[in-house]
Protein backbone atom coordinates (compact mmCIF):
# COMPACT_ATOMS: atom_id res chain seq x y z
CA UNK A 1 -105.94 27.25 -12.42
CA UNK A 2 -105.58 30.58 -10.50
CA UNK A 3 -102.63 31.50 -8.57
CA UNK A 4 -102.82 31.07 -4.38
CA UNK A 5 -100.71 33.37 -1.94
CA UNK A 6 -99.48 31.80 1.48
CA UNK A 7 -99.02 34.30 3.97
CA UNK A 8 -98.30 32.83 7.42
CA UNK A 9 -98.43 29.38 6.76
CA UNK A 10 -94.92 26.82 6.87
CA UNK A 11 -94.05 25.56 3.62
CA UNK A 12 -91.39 22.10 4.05
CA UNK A 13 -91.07 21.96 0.53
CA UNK A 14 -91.32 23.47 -2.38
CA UNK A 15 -90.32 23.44 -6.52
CA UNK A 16 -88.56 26.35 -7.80
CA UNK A 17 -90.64 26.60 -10.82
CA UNK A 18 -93.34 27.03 -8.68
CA UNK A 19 -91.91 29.66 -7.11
CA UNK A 20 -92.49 33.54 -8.96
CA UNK A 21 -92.21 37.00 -7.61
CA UNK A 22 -90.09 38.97 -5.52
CA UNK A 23 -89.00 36.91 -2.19
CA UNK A 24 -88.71 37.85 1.31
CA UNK A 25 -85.93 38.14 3.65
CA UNK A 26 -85.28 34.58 4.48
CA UNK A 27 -82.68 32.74 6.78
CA UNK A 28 -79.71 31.73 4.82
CA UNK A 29 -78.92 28.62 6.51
CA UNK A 30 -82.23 26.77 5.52
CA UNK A 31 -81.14 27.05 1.42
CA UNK A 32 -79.00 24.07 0.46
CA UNK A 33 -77.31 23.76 -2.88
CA UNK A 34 -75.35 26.96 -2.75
CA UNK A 35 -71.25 27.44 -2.54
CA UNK A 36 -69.79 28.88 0.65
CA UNK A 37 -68.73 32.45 -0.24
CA UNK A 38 -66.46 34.51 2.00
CA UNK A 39 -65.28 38.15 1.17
CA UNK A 40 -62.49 39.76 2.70
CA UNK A 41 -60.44 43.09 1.96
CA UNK A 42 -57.47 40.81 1.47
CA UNK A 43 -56.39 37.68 0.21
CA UNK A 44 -56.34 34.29 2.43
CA UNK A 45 -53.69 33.16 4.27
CA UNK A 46 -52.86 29.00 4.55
CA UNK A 47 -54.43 30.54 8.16
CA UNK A 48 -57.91 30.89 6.63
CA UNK A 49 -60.04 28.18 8.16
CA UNK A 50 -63.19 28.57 6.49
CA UNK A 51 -66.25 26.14 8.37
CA UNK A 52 -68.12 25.47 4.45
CA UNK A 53 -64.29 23.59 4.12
CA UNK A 54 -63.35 22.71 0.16
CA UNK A 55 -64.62 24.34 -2.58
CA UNK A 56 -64.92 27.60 0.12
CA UNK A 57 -64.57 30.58 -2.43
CA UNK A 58 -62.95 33.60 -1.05
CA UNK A 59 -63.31 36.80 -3.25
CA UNK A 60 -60.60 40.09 -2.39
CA UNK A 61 -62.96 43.16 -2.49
CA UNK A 62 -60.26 45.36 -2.93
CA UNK A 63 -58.29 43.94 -5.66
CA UNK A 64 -61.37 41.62 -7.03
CA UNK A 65 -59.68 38.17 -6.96
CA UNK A 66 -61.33 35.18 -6.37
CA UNK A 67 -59.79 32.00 -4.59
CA UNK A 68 -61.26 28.79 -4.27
CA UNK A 69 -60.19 26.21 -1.30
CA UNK A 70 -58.71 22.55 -2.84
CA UNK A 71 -57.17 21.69 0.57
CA UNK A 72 -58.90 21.98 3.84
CA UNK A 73 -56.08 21.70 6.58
CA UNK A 74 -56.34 23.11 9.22
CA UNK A 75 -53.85 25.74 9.59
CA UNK A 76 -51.98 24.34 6.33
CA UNK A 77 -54.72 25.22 3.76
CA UNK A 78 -54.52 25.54 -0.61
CA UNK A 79 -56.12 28.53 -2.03
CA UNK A 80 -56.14 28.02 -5.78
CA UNK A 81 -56.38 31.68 -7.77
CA UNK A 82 -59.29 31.54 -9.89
CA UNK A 83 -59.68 34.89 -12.06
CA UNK A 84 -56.75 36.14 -14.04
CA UNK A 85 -54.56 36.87 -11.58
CA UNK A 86 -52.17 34.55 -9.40
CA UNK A 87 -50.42 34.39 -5.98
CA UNK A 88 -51.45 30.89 -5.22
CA UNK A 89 -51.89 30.67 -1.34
CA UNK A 90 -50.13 27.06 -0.10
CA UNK A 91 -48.22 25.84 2.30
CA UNK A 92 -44.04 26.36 2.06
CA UNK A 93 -42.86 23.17 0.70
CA UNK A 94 -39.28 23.13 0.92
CA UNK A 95 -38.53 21.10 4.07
CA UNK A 96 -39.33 17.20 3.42
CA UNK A 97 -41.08 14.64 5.50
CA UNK A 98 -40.34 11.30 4.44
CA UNK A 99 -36.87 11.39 2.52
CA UNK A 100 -33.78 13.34 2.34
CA UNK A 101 -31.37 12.91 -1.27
CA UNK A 102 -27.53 12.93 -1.76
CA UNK A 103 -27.01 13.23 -5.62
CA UNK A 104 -23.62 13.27 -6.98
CA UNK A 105 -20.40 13.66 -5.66
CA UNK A 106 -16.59 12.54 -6.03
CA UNK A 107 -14.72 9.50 -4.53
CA UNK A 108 -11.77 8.50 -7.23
CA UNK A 109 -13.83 10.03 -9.74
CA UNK A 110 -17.13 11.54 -10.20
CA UNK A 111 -20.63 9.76 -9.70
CA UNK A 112 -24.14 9.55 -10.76
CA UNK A 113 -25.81 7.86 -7.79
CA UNK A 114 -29.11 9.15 -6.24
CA UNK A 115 -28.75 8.02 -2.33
CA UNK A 116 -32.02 7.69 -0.17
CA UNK A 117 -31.78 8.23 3.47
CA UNK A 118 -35.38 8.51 6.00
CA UNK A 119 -36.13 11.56 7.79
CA UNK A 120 -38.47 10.00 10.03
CA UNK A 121 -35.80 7.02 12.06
CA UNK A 122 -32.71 7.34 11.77
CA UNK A 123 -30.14 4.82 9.27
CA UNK A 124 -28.50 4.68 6.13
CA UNK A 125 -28.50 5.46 3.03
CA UNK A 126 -29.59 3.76 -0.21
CA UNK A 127 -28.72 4.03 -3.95
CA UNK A 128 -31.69 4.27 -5.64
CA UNK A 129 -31.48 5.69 -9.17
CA UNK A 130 -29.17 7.38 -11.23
CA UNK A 131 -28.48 10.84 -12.32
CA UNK A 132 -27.81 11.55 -16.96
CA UNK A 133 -24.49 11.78 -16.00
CA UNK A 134 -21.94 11.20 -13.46
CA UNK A 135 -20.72 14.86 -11.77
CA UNK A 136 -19.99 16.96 -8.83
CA UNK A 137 -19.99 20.49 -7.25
CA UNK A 138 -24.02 20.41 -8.37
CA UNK A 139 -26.49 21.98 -6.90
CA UNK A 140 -30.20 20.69 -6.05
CA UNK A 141 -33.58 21.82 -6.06
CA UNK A 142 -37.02 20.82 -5.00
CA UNK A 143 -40.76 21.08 -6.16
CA UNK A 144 -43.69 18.80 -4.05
CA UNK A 145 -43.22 16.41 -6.54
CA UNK A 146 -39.70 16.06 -7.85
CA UNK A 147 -35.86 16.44 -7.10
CA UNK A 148 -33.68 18.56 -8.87
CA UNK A 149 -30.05 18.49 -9.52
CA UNK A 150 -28.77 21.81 -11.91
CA UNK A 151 -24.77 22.68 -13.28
CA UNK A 152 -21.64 20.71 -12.07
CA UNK A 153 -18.53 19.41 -13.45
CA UNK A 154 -17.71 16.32 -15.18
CA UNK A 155 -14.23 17.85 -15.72
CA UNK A 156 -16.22 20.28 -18.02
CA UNK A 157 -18.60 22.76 -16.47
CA UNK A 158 -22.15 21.99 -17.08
CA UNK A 159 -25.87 23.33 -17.75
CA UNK A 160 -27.80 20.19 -17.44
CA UNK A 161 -30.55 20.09 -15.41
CA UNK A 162 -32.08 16.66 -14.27
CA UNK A 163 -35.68 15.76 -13.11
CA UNK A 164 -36.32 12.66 -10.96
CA UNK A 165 -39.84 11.61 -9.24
CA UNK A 166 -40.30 11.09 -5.06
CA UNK A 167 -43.12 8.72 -5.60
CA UNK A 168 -40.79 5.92 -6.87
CA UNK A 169 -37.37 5.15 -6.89
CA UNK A 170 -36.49 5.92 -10.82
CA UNK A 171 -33.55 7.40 -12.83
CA UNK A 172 -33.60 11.23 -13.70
CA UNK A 173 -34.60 12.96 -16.56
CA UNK A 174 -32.57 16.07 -18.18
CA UNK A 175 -35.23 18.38 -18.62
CA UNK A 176 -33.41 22.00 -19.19
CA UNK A 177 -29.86 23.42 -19.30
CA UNK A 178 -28.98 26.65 -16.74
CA UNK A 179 -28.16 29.92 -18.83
CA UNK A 180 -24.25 29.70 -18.68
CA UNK A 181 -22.03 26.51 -17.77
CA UNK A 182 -20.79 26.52 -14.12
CA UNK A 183 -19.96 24.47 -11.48
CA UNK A 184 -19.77 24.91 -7.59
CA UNK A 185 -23.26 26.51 -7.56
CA UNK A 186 -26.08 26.98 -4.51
CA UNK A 187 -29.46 26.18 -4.96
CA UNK A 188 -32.66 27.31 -3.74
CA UNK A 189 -36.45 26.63 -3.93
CA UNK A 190 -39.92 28.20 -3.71
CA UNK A 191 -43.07 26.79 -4.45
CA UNK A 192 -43.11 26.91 -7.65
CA UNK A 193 -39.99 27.51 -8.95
CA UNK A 194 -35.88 26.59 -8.72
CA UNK A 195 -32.74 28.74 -8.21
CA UNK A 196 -29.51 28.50 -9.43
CA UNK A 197 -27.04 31.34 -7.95
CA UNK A 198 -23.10 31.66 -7.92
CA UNK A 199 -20.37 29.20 -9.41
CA UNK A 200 -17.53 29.12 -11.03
CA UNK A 201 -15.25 29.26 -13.30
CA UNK A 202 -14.55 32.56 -12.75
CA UNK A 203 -16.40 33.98 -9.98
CA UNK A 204 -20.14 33.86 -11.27
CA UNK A 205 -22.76 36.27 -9.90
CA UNK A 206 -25.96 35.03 -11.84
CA UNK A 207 -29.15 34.53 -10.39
CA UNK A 208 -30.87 31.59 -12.46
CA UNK A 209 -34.51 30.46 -11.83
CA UNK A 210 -36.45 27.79 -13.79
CA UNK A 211 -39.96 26.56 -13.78
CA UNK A 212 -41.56 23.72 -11.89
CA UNK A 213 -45.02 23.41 -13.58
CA UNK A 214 -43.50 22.72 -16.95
CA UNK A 215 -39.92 21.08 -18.10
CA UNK A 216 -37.46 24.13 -19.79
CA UNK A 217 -33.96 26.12 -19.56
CA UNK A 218 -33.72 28.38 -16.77
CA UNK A 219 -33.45 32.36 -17.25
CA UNK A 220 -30.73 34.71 -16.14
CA UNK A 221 -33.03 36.98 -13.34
CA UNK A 222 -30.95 39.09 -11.48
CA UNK A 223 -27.16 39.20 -9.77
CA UNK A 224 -26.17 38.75 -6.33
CA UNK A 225 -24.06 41.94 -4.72
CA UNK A 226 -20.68 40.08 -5.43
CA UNK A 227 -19.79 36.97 -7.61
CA UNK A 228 -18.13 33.84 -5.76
CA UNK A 229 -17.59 30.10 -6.37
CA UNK A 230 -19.01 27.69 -3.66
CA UNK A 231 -21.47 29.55 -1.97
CA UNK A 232 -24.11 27.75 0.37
CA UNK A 233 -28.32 28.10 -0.78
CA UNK A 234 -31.04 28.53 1.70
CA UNK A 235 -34.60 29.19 1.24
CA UNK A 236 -36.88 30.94 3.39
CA UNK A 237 -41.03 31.40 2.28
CA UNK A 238 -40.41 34.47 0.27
CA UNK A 239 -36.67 34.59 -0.40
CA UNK A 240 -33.52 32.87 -1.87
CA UNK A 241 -30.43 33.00 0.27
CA UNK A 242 -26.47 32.39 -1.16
CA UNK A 243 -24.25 32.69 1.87
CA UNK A 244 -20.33 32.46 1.71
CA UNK A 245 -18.30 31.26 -0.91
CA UNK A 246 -15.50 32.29 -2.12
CA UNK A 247 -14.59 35.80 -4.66
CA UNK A 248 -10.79 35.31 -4.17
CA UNK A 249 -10.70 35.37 -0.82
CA UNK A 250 -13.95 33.09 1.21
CA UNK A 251 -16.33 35.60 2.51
CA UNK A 252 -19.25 35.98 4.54
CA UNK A 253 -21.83 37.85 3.14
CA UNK A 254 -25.25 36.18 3.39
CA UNK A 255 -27.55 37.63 0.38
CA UNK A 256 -30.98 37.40 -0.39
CA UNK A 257 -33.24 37.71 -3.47
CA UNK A 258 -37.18 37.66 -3.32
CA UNK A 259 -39.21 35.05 -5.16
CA UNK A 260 -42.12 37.03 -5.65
CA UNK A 261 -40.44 39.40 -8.12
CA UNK A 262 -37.26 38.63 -10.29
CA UNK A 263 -34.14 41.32 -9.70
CA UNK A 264 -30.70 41.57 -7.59
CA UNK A 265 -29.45 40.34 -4.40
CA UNK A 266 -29.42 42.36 -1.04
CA UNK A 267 -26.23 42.14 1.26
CA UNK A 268 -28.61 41.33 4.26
CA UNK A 269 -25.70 40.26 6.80
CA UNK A 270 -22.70 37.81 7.53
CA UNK A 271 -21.75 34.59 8.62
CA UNK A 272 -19.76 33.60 11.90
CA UNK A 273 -16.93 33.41 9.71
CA UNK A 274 -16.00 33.19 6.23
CA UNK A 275 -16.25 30.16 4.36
CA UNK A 276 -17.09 28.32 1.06
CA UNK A 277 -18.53 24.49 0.68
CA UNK A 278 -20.63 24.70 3.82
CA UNK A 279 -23.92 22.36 3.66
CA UNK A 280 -27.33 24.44 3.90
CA UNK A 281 -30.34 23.84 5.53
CA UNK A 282 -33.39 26.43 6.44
CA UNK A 283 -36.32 25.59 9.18
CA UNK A 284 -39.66 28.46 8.76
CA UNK A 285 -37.31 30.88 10.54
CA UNK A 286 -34.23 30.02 10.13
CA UNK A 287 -31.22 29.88 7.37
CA UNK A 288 -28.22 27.01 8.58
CA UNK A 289 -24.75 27.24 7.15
CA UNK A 290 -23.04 23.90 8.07
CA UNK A 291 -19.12 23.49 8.22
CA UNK A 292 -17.27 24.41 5.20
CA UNK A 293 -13.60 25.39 4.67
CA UNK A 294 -11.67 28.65 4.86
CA UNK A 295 -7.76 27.58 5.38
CA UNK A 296 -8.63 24.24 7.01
CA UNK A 297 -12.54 22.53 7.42
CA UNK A 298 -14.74 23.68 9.64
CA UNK A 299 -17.34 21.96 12.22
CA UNK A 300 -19.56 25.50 13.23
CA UNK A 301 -23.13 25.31 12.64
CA UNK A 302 -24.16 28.76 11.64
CA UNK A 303 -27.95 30.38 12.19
CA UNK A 304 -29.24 33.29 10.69
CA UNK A 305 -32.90 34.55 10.91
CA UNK A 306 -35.21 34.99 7.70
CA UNK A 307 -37.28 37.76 9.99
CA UNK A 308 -35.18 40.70 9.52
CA UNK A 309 -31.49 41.25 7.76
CA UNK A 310 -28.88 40.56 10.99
CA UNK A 311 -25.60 38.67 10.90
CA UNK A 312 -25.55 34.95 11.64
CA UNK A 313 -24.59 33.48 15.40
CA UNK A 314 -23.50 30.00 16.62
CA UNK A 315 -26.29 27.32 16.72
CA UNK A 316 -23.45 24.27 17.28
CA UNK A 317 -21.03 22.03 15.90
CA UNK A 318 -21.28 19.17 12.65
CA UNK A 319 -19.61 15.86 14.68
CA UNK A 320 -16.14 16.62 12.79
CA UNK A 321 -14.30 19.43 10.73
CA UNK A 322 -15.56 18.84 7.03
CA UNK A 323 -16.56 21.38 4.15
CA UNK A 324 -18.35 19.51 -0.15
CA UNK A 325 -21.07 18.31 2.04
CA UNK A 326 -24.99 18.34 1.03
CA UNK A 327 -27.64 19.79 3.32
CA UNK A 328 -30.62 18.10 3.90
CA UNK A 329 -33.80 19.72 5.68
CA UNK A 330 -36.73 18.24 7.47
CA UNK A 331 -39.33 19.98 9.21
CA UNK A 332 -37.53 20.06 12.54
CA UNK A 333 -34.02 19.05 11.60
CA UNK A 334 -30.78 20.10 9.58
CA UNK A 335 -28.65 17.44 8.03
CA UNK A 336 -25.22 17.47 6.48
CA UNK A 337 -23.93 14.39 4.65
CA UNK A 338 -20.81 12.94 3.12
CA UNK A 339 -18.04 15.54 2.76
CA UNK A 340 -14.10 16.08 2.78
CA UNK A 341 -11.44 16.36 5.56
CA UNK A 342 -8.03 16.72 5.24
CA UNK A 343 -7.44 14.53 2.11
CA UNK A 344 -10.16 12.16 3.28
CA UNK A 345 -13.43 11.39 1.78
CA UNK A 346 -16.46 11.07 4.48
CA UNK A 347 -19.99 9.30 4.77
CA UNK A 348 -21.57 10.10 8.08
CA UNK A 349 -24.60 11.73 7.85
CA UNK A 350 -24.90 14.44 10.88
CA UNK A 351 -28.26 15.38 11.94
CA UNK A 352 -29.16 18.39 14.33
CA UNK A 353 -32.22 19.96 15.57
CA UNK A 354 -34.05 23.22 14.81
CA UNK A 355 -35.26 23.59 18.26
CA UNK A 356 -32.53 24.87 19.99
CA UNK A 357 -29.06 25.37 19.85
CA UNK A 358 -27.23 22.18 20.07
CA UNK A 359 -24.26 19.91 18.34
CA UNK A 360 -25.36 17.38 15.36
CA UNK A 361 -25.22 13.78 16.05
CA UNK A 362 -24.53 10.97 13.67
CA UNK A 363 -27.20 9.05 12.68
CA UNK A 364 -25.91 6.83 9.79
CA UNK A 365 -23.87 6.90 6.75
CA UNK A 366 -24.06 7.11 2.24
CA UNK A 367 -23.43 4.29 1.01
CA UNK A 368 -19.68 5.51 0.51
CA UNK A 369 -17.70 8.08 1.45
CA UNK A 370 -17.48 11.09 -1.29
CA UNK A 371 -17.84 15.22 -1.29
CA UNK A 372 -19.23 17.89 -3.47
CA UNK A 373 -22.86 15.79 -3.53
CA UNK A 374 -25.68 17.99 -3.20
CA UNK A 375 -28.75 17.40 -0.74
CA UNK A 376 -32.62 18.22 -1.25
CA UNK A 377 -36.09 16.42 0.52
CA UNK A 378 -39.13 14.90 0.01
């Protein structure tokens, strides 16, 4: 059978084995089958709202990376590095949405609980699982998945570092051990990864950072610009922040350290006042520093801006004087619970908003009163 040519005549369908030759120009959107493509001269950004939605690949034409889309939100989308390289482009995890976490803490000795308060109404708290062990001056950590809670004190320093899952109420898991034994530490997270910074004994100027894809002992990374016990952890999209603390005397120096790349601490500016045992909290823009103590406990709400390095000012004021507290964050609010004042143990859980400067309110209590617990999300 010979072979035909069709010049000007509409063909609705057609086999591809039927098909040889060189083709015309033809109008892209009438071929189906094929994976939106996208190329740019940079990478995405969670910004990128591509129309062909998942499975969108984006390709960098000056560095050659590829990125495919998992998660089409608008605004809030996943790019997913492809090739051999990696910068992941997500959404910043850190503040939570459905559940904010006191773990530890001291009341006439030291505890294991894991308390459960909501961040969407507010109300108590709940004991819902258990840390390995019972301790306090801990810091803790988040991924999208799990809660962290890294170092402490039993009356011994420690390098434990527990694991527990959001998804159901269940007892941690020790899963790694911090490079040297300490105890009122700061933490910090990214996306991907945990922080460990400061502590004491001593005055301890470490920089540890561990790994949230798989379970292991975090590595020594860097040094902030001056050791100090008690220091307060913040976390903005690209950077760690350890502000106040104390190196003899309390201080106020607010560093930062970038996730992107492991190394020292900047001096980037300075709290209100200085202070150690304050309860942090960071919104997008924003590092909080939340009471503390210097002489006596404090009730100032510091603010400091992640945009450039400037000294902190004064958002508001925690409902009373306390300092051992732990810092919750949700997307639009700080939170401070538990804490110490004057000899007495607390459990009110302040809340205060990210909107505009303004004085916390309380919105419910832990299930007892107790300090040095430490506070992350879900």
């Amino acid at each position: 059978m010979g072979m035909s040519k069709v010049k000007s005549t509409m063909i609705t369908s057609l086999s591809a084995n039927k098909l040889t030759g060189s083709l015309p120009t033809v109008d892209g959107s009438a071929l189906t089958g094929l994976v939106p493509y996208m190329t740019n001269s940079s990478d995405p950004a969670i910004d990128s709202n591509p129309s062909g939605g998942v499975g969108t690949l984006w390709v960098n034409t000056t560095s050659g990376e590829m990125f495919a889309l998992t998660d089409a939100t608008t605004d809030a989308n996943v790019w997913i590095n492809v090739g051999g390289g990696s910068g992941d482009v997500q959404p910043w995890n850190f503040p939570g949405t459905i559940s904010g976490y006191a773990v530890g803490g001291e009341n006439a000795g030291r505890h294991n609980t894991i308390e459960k308060f909501s961040l969407t109404s507010d109300g108590n708290a709940s004991d819902v699982a258990d840390l390995t062990i019972a301790r306090t001056d801990t810091s803790a950590q988040r991924s999208s998945t799990h809660g962290y809670c890294s170092a402490g004190t039993t009356g011994t320093s420690q390098t434990r570092i527990d694991k527990w899952i959001y998804s159901s109420d269940a007892n941690a898991t020790t899963v790694g051990n911090v490079s040297v034994a300490r105890e009122n530490v700061a933490g910090q997270s990214s996306n991907t990864h945990g922080y460990v910074t400061g502590g004491e004994p001593g005055t301890k100027n470490e920089i540890d950072k561990f790994s949230f894809a798989s379970d292991g002992d975090s590595s020594d990374i860097g040094n902030l610009t001056v050791g100090r016990a008690a220091p307060t952890g913040q976390s903005s999209q690209t950077h760690g922040y350890t502000s106040g603390g104390t190196a003899g005397p309390a201080t106020n120096v607010v560093d930062n350290f970038s996730f992107s790349t492991d190394g020292n601490a900047s001096d980037v500016g300075d709290l209100t006042v200085s202070r150690r045992s304050a309860a942090g909290t960071s919104s997008t823009t924003h590092g909080y520093s939340a009471g503390g103590a210097l002489s006596v406990q404090s009730n100032v709400i510091d603010k400091f801006t992640f945009a450039s390095n400037a000294n902190a000012t004064d958002h508001g004021d925690l409902t009373n004087n306390r300092g051992s507290m732990a810092g919750v964050t949700s997307t639009t609010h700080g939170y401070a619970a538990g804490g110490y004042l004057n000899g007495a143990n607390q459990n009110v859980i302040d809340k205060f908003t990210f909107a505009s400067n303004a004085n916390a309110t309380d919105v419910g209590d832990l299930t007892f009163t107790k300090y040095g617990t430490a506070g992350t999300q879900y």
